[in-house]
C-alpha atoms as a PDB file:
ATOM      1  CA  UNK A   1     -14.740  15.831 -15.991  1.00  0.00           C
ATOM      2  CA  UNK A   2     -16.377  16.059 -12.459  1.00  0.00           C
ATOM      3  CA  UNK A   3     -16.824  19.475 -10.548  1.00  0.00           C
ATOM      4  CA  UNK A   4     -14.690  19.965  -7.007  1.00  0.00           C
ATOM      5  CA  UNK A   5     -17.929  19.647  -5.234  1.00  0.00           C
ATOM      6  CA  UNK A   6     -18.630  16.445  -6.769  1.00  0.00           C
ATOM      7  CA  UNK A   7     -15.365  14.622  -6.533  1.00  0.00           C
ATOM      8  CA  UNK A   8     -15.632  15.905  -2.634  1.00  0.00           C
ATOM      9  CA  UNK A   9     -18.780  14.180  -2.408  1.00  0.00           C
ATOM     10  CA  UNK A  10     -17.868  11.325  -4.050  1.00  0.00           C
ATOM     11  CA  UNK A  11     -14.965  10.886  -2.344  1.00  0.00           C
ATOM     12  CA  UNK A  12     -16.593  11.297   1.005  1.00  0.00           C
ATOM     13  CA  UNK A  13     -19.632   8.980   0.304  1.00  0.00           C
ATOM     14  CA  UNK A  14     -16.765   5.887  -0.832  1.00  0.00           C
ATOM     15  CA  UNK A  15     -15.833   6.115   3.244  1.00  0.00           C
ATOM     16  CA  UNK A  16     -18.947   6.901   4.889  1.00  0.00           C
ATOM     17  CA  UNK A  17     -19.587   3.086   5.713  1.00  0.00           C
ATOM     18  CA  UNK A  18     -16.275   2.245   6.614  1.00  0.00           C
ATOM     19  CA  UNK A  19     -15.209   0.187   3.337  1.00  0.00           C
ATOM     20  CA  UNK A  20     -11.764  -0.120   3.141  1.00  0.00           C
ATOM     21  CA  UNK A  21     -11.312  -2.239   0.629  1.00  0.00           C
ATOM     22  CA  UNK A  22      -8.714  -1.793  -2.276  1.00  0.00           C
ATOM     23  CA  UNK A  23     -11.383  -1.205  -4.807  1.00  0.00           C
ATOM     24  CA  UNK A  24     -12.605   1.864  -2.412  1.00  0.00           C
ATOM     25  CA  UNK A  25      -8.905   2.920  -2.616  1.00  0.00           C
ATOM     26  CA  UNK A  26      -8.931   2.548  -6.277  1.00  0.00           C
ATOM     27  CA  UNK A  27     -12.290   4.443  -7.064  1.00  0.00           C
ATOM     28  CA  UNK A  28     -10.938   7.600  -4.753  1.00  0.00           C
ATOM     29  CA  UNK A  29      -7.640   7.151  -6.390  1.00  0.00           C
ATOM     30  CA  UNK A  30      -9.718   7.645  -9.722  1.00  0.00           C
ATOM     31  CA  UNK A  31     -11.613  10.765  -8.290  1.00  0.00           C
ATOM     32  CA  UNK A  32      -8.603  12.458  -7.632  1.00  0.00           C
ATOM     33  CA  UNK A  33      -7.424  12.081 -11.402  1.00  0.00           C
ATOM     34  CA  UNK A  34     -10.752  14.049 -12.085  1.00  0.00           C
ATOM     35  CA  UNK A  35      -9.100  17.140 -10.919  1.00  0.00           C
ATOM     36  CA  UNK A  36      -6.593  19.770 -11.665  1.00  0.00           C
ATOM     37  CA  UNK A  37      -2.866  18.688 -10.819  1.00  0.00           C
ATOM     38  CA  UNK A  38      -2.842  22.132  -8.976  1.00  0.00           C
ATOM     39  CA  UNK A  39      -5.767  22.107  -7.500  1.00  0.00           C
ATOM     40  CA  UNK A  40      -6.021  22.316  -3.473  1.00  0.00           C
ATOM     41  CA  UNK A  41      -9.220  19.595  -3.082  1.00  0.00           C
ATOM     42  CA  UNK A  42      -6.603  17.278  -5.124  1.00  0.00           C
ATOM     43  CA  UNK A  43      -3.971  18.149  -2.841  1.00  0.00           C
ATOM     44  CA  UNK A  44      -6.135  18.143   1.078  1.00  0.00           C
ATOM     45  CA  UNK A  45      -7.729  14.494  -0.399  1.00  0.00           C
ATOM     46  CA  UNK A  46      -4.645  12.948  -1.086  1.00  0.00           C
ATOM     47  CA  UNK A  47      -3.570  13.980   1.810  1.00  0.00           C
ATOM     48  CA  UNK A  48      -6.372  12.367   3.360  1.00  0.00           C
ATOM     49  CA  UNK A  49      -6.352   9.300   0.971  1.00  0.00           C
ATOM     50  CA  UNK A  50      -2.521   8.652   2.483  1.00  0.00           C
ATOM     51  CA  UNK A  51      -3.898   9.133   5.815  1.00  0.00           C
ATOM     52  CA  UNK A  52      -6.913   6.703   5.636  1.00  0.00           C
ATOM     53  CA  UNK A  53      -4.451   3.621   4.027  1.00  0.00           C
ATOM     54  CA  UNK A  54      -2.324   4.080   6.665  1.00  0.00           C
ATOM     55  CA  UNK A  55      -4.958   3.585   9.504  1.00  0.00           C
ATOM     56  CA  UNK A  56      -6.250   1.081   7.377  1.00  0.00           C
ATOM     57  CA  UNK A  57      -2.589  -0.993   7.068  1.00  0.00           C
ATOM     58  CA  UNK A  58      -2.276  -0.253  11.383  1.00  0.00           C
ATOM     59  CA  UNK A  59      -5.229  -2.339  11.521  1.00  0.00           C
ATOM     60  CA  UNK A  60      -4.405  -4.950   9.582  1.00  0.00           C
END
């Protein structure tokens, strides 16, 4: 199991170069299972995991 701060980085580095892919979605999607169901980083990034696919299907 990965520590907050390294799920956070993780997560951050898969969308630093502007991949969007659906294996980017996929590997943050598999961060997130990393931690706690009640944990506040799991909550704020899949908040901003729903966010990013959404910009990502506009600009399709």
């Amino acid at each position: 199991m990965l520590t907050e701060a390294e799920v956070q980085r993780s997560f951050s580095q898969l969308f630093r170069g502007g991949d969007r892919s659906t294996e980017t979605f996929d590997k943050a999607e598999a961060l997130l299972e990393e931690l706690r169901a009640e944990s506040p980083l799991r909550h704020r990034l899949s908040l901003e995991l729903d966010e990013l696919r959404k910009l990502c299907d506009a600009g399709s």
